[in-house]
Protein backbone atom coordinates (compact mmCIF):
# COMPACT_ATOMS: atom_id res chain seq x y z
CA UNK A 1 205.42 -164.67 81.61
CA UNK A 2 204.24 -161.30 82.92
CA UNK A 3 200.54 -162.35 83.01
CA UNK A 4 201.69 -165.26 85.42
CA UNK A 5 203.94 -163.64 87.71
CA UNK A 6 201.47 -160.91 88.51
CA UNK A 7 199.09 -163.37 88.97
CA UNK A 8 201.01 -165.42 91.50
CA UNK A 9 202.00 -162.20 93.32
CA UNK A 10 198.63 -161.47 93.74
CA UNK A 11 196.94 -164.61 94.81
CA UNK A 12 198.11 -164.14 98.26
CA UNK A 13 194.55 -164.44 100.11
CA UNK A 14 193.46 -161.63 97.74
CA UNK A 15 189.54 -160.21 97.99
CA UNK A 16 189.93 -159.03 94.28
CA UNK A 17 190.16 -161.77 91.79
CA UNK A 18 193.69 -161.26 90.31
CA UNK A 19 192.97 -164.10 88.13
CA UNK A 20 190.13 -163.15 86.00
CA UNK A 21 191.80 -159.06 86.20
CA UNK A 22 194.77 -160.42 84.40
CA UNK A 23 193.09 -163.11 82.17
CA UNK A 24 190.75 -160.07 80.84
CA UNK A 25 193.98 -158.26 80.60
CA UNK A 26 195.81 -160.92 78.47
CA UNK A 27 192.72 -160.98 76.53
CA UNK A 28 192.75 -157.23 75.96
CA UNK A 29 196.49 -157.63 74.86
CA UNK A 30 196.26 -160.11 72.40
CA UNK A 31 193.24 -158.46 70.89
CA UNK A 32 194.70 -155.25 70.84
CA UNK A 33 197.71 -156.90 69.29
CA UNK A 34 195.87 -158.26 66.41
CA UNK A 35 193.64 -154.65 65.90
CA UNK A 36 197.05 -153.13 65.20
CA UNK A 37 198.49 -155.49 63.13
CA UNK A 38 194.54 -155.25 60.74
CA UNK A 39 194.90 -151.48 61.23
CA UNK A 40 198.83 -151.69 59.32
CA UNK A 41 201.10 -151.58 62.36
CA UNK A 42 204.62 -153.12 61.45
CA UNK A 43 205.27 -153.16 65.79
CA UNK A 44 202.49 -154.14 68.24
CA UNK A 45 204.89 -154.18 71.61
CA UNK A 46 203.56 -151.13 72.68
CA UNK A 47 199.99 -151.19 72.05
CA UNK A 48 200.15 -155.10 73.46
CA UNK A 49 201.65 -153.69 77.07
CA UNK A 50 199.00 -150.85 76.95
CA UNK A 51 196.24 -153.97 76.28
CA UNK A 52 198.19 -155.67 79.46
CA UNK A 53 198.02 -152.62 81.39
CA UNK A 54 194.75 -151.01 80.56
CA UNK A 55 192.87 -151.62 83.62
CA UNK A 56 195.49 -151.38 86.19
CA UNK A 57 194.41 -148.96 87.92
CA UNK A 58 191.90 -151.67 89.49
CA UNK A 59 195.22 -153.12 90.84
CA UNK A 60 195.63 -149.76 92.50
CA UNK A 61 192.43 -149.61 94.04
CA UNK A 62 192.55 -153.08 95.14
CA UNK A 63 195.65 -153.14 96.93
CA UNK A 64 194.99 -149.69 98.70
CA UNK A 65 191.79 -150.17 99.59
CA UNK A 66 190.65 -153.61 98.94
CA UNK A 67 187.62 -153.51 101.53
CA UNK A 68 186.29 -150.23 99.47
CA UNK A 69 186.80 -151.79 96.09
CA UNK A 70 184.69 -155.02 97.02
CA UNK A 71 181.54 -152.40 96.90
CA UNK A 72 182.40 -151.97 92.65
CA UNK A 73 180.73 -154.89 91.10
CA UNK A 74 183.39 -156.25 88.55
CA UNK A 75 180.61 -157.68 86.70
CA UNK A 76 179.11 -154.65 85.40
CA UNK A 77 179.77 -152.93 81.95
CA UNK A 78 182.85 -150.51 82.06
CA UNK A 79 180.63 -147.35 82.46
CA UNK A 80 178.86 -148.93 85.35
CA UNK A 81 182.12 -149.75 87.25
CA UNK A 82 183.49 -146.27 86.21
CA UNK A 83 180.27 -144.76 87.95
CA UNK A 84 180.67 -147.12 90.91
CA UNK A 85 184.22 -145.81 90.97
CA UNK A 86 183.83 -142.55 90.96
CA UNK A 87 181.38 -142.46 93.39
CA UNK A 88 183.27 -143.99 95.84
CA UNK A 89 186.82 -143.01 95.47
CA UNK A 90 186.17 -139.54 93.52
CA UNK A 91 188.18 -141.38 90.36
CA UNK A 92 187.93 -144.37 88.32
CA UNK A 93 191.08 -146.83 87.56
CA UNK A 94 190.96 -145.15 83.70
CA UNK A 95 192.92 -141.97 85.48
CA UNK A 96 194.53 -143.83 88.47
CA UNK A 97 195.97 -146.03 85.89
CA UNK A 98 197.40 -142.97 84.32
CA UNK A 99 199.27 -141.76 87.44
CA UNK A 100 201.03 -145.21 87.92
CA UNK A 101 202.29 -145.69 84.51
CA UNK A 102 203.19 -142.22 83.90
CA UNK A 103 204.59 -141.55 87.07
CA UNK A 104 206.94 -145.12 86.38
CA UNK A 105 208.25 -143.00 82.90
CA UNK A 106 206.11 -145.26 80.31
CA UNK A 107 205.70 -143.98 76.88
CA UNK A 108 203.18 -141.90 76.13
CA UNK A 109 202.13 -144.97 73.54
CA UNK A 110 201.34 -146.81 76.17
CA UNK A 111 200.62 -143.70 78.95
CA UNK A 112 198.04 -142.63 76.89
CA UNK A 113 195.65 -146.08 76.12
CA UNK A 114 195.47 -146.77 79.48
CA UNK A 115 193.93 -143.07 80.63
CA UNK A 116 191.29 -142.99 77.65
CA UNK A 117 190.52 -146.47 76.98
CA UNK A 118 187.08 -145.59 78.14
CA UNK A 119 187.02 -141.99 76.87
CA UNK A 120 189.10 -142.38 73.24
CA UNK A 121 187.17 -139.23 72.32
CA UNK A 122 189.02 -137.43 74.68
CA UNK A 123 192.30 -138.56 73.96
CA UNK A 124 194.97 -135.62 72.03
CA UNK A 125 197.84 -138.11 71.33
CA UNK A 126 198.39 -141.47 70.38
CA UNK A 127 194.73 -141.67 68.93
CA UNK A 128 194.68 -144.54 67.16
CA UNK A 129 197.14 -146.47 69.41
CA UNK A 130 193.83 -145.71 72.17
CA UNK A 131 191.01 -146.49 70.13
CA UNK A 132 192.86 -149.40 69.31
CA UNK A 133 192.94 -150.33 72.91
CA UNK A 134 189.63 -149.05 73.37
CA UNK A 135 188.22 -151.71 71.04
CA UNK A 136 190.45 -154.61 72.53
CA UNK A 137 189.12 -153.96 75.70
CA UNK A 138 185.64 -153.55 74.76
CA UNK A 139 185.84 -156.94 73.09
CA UNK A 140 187.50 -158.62 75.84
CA UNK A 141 184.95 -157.61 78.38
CA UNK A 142 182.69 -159.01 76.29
CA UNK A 143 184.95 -161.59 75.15
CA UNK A 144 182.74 -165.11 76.07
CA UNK A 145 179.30 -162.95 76.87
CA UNK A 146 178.08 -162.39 73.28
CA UNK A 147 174.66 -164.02 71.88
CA UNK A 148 171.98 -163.57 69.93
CA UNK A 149 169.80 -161.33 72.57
CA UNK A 150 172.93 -158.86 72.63
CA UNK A 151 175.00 -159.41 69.59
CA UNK A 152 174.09 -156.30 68.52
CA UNK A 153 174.68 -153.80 71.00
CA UNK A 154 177.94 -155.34 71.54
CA UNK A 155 178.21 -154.45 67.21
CA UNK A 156 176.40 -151.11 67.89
CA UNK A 157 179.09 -150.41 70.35
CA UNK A 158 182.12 -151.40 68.20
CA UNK A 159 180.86 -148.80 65.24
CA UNK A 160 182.71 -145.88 66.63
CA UNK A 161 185.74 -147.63 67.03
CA UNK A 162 185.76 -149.31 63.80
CA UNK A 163 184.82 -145.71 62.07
CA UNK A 164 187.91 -144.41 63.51
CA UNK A 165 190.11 -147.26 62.65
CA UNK A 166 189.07 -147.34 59.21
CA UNK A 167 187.87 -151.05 59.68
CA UNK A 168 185.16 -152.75 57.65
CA UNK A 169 183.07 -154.99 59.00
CA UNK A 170 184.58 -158.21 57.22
CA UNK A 171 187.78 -156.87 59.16
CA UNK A 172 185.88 -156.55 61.99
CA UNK A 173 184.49 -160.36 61.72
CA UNK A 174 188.29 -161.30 60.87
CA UNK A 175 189.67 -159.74 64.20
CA UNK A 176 187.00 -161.62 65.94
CA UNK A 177 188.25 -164.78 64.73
CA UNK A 178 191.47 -164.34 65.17
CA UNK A 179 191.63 -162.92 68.98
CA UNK A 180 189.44 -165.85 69.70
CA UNK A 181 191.75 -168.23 68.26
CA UNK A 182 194.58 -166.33 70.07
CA UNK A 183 192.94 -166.10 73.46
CA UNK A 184 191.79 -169.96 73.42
CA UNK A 185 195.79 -170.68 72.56
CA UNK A 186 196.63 -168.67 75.39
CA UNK A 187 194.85 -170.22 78.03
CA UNK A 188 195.49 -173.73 77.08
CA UNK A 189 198.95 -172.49 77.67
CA UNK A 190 198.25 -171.02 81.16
């Protein structure tokens, strides 16, 4: 319901495309969801509103300077946009994203995925909850993009996070069956 509001809101003659931001977001979610419930976690609500709210500092960018964010290729890996990002605003979305949610009073479950989904090294608190996130949102940009010429630097790339969640690989193969499941269910529904 969230997912399609904002999207609606948005669509007003928009230069960023809302529609694939929040699609990638739901698919982040519902990924994230499913990581958490692998990794043992009896509630997901607040990892799956981190997944939906993991990139929104994009939203931030795009709304206060939409001509300026047009120049950050949205179909670049995450550290290319980040680059692109900090190049021209001084910041990327990782740590704008952090100043919207914590300045509305989220948790810090939720605070916290959203500023180090890109950086879950870095992250103090809430570690697991952001390599958690971390992975969902690794395997949603991806989510759709995976073959045989990069299937493994996509699996290269996952490693880390996996270590740190104490996931195996047949997990790891599980979770990517069942957030595709989820995230075809999903969109037949939107």
């Amino acid at each position: 319901v969230l997912s399609s509001a904002v999207i609606d809101y948005f669509s007003r003659d928009a230069v960023f495309d809302y529609k694939i931001f929040w699609k990638r977001s739901m698919r982040c979610a519902i990924t994230s969801r499913i990581i958490a419930l692998k990794c043992g976690m009896k509630s997901c609500g607040g990892v799956f509103t981190a997944g939906l709210l993991h990139d929104i500092g994009k939203v931030v960018f795009a709304e206060i300077a939409p001509e300026r964010y047009l120049e950050v290729n949205q179909d670049r890996q995450d550290n290319e946009i980040i680059e692109q990002e900090n190049q021209i605003f001084g910041m990327a979305h990782p740590e704008v994203g952090f100043m919207l949610v914590d300045n509305w009073g989220l948790p810090n479950e939720i605070i916290q995925p959203v500023r180090f989904h890109h950086a879950f090294g870095d992250a103090q608190e809430c570690t697991d909850l952001v390599a958690i996130v971390a992975l969902g949102s690794l395997m949603a940009s991806t989510y759709g993009k995976i073959n045989k010429d990069n299937v493994q630097d996509f699996a290269n790339a996952c490693q880390e996070l996996l270590k740190t969640l104490n996931l195996s690989e047949k997990e790891f193969v599980a979770i990517l069956g069942e957030s595709s499941k989820a995230i075809k269910e999903d969109s037949e529904v939107h």
